[in-house]
N, C-alpha and C. Protein backbone atom coordinates (compact mmCIF):
# COMPACT_ATOMS: atom_id res chain seq x y z
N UNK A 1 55.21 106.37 119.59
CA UNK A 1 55.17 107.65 118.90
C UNK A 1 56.54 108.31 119.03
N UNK A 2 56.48 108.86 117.72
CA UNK A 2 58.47 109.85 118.02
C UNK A 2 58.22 110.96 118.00
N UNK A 3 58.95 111.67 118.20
CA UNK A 3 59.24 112.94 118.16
C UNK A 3 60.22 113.27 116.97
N UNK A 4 59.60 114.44 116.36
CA UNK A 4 60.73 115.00 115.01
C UNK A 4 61.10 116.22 115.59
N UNK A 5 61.95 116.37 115.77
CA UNK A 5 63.11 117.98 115.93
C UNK A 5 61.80 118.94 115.42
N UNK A 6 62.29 119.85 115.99
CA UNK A 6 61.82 121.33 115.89
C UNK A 6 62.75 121.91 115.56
N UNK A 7 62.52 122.64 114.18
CA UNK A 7 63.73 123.17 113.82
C UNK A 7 63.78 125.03 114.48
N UNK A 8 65.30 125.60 114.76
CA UNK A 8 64.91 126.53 115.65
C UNK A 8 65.62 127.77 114.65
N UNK A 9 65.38 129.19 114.91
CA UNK A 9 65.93 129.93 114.42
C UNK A 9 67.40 130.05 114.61
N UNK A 10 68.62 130.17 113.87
CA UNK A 10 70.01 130.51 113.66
C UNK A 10 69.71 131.66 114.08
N UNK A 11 70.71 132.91 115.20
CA UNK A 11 71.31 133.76 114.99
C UNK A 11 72.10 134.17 114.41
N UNK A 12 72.68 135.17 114.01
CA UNK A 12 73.68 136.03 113.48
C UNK A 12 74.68 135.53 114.03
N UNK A 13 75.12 135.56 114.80
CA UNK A 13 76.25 135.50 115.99
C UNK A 13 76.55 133.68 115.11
N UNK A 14 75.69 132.76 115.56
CA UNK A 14 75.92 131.14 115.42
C UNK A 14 76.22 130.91 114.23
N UNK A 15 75.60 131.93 113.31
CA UNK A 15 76.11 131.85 111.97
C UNK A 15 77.40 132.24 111.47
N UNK A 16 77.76 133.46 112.39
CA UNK A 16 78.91 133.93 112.14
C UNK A 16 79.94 132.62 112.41
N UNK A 17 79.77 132.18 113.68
CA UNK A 17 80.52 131.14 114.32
C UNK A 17 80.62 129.56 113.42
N UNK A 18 79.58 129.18 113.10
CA UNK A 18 79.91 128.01 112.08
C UNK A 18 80.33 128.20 110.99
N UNK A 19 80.40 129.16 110.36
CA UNK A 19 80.81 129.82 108.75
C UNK A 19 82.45 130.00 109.17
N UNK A 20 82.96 130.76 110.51
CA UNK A 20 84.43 130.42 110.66
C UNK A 20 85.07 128.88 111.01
N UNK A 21 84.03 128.27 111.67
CA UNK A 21 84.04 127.00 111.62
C UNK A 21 84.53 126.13 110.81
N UNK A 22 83.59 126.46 109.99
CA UNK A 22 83.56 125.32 108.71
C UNK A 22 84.72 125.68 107.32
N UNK A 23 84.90 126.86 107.73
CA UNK A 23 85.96 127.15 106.53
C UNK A 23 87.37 127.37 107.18
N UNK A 24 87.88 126.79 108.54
CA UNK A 24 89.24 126.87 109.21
C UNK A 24 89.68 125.68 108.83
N UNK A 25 91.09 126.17 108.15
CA UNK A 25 91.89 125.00 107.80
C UNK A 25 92.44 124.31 108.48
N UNK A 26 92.37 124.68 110.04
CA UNK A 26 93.02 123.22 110.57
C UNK A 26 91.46 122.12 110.77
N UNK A 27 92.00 121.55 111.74
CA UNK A 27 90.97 120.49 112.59
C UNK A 27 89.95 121.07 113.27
N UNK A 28 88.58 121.43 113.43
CA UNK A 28 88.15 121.95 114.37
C UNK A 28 86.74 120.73 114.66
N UNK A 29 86.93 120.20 115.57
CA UNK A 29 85.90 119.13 116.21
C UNK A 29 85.79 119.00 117.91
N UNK A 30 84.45 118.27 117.49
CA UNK A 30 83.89 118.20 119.28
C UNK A 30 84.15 116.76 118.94
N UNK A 31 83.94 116.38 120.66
CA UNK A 31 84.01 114.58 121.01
C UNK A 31 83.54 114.66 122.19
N UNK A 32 82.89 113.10 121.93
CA UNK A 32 82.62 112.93 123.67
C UNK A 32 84.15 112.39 124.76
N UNK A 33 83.78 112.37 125.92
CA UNK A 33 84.91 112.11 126.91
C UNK A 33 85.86 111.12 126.25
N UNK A 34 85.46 109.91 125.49
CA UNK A 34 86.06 108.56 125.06
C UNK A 34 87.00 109.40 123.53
N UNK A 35 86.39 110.30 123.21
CA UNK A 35 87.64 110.65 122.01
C UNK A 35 86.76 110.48 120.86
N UNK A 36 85.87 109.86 120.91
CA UNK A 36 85.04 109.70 119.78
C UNK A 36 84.35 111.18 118.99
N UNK A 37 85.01 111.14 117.80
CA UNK A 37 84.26 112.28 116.96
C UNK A 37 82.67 112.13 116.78
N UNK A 38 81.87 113.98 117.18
CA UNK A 38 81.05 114.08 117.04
C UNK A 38 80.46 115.12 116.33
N UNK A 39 81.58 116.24 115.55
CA UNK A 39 81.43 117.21 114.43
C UNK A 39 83.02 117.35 113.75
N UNK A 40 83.08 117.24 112.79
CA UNK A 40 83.96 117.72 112.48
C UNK A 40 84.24 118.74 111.20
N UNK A 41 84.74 120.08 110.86
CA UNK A 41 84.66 120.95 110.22
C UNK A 41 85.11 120.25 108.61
N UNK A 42 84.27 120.62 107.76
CA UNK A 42 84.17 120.39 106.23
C UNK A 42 85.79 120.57 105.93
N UNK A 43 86.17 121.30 106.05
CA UNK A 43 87.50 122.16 105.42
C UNK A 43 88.77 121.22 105.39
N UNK A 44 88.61 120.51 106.97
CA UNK A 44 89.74 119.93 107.89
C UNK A 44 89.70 118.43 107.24
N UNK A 45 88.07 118.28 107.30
CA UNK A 45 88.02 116.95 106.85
C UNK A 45 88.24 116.60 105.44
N UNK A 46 87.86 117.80 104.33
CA UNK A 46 88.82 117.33 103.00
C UNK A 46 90.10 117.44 102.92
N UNK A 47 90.92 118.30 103.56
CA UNK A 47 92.32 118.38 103.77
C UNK A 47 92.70 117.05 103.67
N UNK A 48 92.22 116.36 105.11
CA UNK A 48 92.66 115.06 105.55
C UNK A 48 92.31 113.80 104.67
N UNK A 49 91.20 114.40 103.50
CA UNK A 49 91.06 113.25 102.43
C UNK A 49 89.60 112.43 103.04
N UNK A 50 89.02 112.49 103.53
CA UNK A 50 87.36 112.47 103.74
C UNK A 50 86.76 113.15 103.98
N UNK A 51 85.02 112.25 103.71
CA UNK A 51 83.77 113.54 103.79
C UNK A 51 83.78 113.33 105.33
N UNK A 52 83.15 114.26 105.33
CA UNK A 52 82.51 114.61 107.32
C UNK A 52 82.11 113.72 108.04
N UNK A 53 81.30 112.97 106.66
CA UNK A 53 80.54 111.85 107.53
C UNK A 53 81.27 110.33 107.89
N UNK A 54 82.26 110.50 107.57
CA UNK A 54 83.36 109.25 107.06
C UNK A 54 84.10 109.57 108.64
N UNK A 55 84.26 110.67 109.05
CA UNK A 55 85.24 110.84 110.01
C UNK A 55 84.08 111.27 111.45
N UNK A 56 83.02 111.44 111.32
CA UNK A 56 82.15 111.35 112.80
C UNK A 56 82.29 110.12 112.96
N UNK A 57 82.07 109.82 114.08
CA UNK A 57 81.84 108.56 114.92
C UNK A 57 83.45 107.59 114.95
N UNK A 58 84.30 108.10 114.32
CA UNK A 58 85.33 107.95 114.59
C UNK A 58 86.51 108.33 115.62
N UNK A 59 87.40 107.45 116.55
CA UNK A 59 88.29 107.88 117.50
C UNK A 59 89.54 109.12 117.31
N UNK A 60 89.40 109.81 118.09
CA UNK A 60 90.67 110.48 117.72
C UNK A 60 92.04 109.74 117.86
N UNK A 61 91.92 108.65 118.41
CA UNK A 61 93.04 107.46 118.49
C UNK A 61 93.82 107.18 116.85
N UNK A 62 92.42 107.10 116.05
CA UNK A 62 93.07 106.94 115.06
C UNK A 62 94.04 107.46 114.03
N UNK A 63 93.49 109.17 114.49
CA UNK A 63 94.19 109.91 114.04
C UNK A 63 95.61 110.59 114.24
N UNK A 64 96.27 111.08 113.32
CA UNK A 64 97.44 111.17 113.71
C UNK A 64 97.32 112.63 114.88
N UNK A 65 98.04 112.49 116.05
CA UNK A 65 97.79 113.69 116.71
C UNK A 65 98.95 114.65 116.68
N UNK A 66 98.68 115.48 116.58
CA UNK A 66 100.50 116.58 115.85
C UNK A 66 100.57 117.29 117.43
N UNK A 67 99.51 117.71 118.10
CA UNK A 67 99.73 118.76 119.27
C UNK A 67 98.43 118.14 119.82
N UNK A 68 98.65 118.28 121.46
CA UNK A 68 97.68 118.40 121.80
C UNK A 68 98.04 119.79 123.06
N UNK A 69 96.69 120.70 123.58
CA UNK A 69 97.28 121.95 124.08
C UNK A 69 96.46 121.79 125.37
N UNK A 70 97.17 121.64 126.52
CA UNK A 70 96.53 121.24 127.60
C UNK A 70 95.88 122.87 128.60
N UNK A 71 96.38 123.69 128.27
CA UNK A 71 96.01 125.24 128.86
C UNK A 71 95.90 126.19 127.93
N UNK A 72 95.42 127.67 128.21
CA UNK A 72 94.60 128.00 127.49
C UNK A 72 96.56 129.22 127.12
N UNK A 73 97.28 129.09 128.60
CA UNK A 73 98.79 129.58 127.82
C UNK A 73 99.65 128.97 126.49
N UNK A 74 99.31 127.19 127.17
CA UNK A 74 99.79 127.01 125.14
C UNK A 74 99.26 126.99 124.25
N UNK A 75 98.23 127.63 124.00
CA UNK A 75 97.69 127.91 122.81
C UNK A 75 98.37 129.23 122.49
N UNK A 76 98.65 130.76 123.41
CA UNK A 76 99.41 131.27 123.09
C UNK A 76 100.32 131.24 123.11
N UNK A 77 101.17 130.24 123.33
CA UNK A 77 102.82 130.39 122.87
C UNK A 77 102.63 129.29 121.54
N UNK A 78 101.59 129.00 121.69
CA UNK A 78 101.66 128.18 119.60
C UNK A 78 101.22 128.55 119.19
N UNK A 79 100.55 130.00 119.20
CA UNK A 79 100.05 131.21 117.77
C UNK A 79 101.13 132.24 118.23
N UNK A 80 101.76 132.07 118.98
CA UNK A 80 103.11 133.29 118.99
C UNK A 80 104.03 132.58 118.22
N UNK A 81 104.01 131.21 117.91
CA UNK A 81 105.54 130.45 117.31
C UNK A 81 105.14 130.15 116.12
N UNK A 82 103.33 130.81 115.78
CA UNK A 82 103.14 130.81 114.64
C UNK A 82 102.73 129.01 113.60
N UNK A 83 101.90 128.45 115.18
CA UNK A 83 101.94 126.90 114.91
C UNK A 83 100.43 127.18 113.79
N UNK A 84 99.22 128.52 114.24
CA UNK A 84 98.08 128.19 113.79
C UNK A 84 97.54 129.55 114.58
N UNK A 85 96.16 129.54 114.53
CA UNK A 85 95.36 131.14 115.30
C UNK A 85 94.45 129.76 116.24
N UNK A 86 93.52 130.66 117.15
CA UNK A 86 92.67 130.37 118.03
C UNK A 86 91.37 131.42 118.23
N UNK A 87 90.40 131.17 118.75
CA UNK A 87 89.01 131.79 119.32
C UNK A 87 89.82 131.69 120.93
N UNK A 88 89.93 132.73 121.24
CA UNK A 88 89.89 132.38 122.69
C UNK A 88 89.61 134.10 123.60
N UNK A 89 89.48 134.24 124.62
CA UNK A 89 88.46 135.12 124.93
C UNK A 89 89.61 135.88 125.14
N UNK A 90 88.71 137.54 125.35
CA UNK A 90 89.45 138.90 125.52
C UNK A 90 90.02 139.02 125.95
N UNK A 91 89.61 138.07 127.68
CA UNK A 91 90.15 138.52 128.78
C UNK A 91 91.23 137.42 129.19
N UNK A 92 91.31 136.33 128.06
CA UNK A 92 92.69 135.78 128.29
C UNK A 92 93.79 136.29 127.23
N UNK A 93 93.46 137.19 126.59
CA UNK A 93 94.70 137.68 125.51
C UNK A 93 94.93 139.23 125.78
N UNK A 94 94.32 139.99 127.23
CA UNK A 94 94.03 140.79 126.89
C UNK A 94 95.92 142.07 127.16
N UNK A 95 96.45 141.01 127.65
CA UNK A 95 98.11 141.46 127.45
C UNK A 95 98.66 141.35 126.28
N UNK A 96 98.34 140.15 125.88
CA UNK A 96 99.80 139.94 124.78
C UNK A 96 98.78 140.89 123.61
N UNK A 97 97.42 141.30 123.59
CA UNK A 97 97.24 142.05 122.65
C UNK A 97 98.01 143.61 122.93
N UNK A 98 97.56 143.92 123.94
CA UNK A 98 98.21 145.48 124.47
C UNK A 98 99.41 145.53 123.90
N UNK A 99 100.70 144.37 124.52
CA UNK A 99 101.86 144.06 124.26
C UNK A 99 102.39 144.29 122.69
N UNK A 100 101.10 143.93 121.74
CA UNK A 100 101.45 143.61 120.51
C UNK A 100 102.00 142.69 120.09
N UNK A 101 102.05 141.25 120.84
CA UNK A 101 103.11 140.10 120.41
C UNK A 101 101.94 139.18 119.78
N UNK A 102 100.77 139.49 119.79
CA UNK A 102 99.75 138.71 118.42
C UNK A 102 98.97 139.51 118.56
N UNK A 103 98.17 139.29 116.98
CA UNK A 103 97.38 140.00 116.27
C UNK A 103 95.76 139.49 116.84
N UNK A 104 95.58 140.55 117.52
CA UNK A 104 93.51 140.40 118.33
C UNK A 104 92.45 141.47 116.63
N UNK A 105 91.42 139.85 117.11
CA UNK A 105 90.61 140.72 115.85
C UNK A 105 89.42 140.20 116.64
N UNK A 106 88.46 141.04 116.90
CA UNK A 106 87.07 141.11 117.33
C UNK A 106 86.50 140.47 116.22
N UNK A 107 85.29 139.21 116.28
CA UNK A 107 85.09 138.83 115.61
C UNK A 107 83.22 139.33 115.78
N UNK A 108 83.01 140.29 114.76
CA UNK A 108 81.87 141.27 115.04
C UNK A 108 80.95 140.56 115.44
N UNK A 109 80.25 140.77 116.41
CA UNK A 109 78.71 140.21 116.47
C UNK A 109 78.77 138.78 117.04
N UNK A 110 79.95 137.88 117.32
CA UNK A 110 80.58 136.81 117.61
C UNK A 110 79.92 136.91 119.01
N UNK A 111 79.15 136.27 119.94
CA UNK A 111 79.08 135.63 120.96
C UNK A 111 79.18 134.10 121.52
N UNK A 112 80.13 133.99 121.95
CA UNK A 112 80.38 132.19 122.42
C UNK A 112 79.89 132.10 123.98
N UNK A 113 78.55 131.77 124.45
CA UNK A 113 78.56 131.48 126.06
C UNK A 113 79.10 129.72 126.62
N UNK A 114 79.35 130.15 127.53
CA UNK A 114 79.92 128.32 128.25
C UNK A 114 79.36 128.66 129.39
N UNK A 115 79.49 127.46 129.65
CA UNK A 115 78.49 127.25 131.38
C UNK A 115 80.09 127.09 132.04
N UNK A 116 79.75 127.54 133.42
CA UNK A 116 81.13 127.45 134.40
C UNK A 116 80.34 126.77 135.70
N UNK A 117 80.58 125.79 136.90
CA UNK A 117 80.19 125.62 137.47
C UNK A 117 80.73 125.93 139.10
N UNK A 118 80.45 126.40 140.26
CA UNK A 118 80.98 126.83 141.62
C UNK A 118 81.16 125.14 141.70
N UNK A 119 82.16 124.90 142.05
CA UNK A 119 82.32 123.35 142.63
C UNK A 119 83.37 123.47 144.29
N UNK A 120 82.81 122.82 144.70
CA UNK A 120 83.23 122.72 146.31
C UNK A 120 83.63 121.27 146.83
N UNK A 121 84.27 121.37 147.91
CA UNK A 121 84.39 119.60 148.48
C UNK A 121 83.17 119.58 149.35
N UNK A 122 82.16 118.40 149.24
CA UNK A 122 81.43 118.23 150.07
C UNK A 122 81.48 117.49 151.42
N UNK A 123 82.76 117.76 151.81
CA UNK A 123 83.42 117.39 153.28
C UNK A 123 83.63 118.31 154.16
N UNK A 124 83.80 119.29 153.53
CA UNK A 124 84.46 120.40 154.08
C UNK A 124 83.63 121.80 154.26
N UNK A 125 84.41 122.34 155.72
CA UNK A 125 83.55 124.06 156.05
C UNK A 125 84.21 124.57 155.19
N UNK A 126 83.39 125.95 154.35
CA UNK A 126 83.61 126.85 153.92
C UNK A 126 83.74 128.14 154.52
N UNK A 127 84.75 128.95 154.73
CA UNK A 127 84.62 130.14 155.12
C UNK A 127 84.15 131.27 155.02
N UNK A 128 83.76 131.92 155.89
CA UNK A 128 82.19 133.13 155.80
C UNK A 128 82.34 133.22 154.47
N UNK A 129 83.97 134.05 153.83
CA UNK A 129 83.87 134.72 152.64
C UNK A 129 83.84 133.51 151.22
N UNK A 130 84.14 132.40 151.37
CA UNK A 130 83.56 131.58 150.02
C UNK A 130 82.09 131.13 150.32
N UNK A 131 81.59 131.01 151.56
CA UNK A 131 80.07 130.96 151.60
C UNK A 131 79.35 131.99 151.11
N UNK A 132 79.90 133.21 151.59
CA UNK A 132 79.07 134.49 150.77
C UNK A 132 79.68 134.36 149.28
N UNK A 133 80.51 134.19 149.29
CA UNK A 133 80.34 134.08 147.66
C UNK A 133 79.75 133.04 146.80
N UNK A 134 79.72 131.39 147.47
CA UNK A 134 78.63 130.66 146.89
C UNK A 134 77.28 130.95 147.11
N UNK A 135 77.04 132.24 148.01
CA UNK A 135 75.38 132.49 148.10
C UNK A 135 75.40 133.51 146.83
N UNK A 136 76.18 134.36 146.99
CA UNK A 136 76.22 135.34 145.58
C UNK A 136 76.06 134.58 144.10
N UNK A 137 76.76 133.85 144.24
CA UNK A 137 76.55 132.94 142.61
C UNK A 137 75.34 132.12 142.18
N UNK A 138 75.02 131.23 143.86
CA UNK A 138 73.56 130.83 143.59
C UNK A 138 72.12 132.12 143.12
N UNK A 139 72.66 133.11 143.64
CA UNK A 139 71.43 133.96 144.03
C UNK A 139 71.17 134.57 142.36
N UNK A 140 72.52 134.21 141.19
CA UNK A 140 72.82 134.78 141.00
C UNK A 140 72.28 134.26 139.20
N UNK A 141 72.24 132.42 139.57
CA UNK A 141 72.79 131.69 139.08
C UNK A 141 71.02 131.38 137.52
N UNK A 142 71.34 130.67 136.76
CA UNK A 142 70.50 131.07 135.99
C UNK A 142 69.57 129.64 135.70
């Protein structure tokens, strides 16, 4: 016996988020660890001269790679040099917006959550104050 998906309600917010998605002219895709494409945005993928489905399940090996941005600082010094824009959170732009050296636009109603995880060496004592704080996060944790 199988199971068929349950289809679930879209929010506002997810909608907002795939609709900027899908209409950003650069590249915007997920992959698993190996590089292998597992979404890739409509927009990017006719640019590049295929449908969507032509370019899932495909390596990013194959593709030509122009940048790759290893921290979340070069992404702003390559929308300050004017390489492209980014989604990236408040509280990592929240200088160079003050500053005025790029343009911050609240994207209304926009919520993006990520999971973060407390990770520790499991060799090692922790001291009172990172133990109270891994009890705070567990206590805390969802």
């Amino acid at each position: 016996m199988s199971r068929l998906p349950v289809p679930r309600a879209v929010d506002p917010s997810e909608q907002r988020y795939r609709a900027l998605v899908e209409s950003g002219r650069g590249l915007i895709c997920t992959h698993d660890l190996s590089g292998v494409l597992l979404s890739v945005n409509r927009a990017a993928a006719e640019r590049l001269g295929y449908a969507v489905e032509e370019l899932v399940g495909r390596s990013l090996g194959e593709m030509q790679v122009i940048a790759e941005m290893g921290s979340t600082s070069a992404i702003k010094q390559a929308v300050k040099a004017g390489v492209g824009v980014s989604l990236l959170s408040r509280r990592a732009v929240e200088e160079e917006c003050r500053a005025g050296s790029v343009w911050c636009l609240r994207v209304k109603d926009l919520k993006i959550s990520r999971a973060f995880y407390l990770v520790t060496h499991r060799d090692r004592s922790r001291s009172p104050l990172a133990e109270a704080f891994r009890a705070f996060v567990e206590a805390e944790a969802v």
